[in-house]
Protein backbone atom coordinates (compact mmCIF):
# COMPACT_ATOMS: atom_id res chain seq x y z
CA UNK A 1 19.68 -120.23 -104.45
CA UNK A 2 22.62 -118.96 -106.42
CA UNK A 3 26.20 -119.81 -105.31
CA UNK A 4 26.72 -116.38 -103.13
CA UNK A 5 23.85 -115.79 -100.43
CA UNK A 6 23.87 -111.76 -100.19
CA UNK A 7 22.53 -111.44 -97.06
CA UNK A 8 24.79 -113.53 -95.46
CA UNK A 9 28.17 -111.56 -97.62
CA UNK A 10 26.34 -108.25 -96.49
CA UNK A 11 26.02 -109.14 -92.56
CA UNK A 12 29.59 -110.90 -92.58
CA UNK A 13 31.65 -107.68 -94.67
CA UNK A 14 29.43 -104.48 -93.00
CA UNK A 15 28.70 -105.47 -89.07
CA UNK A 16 25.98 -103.07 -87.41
CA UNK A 17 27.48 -100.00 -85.83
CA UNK A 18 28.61 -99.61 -81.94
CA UNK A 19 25.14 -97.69 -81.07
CA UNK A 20 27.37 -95.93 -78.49
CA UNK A 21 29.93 -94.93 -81.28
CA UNK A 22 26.82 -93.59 -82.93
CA UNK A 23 26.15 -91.47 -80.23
CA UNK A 24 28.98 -89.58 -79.98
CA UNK A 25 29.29 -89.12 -83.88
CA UNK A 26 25.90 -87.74 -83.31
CA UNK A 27 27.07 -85.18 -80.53
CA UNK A 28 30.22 -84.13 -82.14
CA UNK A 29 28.21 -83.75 -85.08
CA UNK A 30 25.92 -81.23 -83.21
CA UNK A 31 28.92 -79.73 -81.26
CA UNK A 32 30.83 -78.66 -84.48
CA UNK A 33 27.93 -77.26 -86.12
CA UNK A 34 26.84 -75.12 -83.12
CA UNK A 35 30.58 -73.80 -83.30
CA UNK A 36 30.71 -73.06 -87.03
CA UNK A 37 27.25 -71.20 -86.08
CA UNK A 38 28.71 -68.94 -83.52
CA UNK A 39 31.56 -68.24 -85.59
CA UNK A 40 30.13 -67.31 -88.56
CA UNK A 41 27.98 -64.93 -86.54
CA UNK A 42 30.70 -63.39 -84.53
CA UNK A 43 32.79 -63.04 -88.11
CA UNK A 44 29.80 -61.00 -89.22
CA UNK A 45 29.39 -58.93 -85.87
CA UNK A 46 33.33 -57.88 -86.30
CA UNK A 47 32.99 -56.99 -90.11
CA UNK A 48 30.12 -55.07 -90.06
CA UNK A 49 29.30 -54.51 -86.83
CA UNK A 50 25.85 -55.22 -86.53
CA UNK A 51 24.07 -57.16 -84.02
CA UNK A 52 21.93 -60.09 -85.16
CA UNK A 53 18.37 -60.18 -84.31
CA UNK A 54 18.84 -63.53 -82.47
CA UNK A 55 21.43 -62.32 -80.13
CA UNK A 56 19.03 -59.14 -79.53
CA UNK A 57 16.24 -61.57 -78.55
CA UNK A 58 18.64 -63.29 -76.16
CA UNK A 59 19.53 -60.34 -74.38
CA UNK A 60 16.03 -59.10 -73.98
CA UNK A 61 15.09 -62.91 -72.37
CA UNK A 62 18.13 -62.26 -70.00
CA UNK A 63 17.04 -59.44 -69.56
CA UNK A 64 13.39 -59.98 -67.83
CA UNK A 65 14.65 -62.94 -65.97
CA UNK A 66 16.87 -60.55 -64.40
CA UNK A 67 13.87 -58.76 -63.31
């Protein structure tokens, strides 16, 4: 084998990732992006006032399970 053994340099410079540190980069990752969603639909609901067909579609769900 050569004089560097790259599996060992790889293993010993990069060590696997806390799986629970994972996790929650996973959820925030999920948590930000639902926020920049609801943002970017409220921004359009102020500017032109229109509702968006998925918040209609909501309301009628609420709606019948009200019933």
């Amino acid at each position: 084998m050569g004089r560097y053994n790259t599996r060992e340099t790889i293993r010993k410079s990069s060590p696997a990732i806390n799986p629970m540190f994972s996790r929650v980069c996973g959820e925030l990752y999920f948590i930000i992006k639902w926020a920049f969603k609801n943002g970017i639909k409220e921004a359009y609901r102020d500017i032109t006032g229109k509702v968006i067909t998925e918040d209609i579609e909501a309301e009628q769900i609420c709606n019948e399970e009200e019933k």
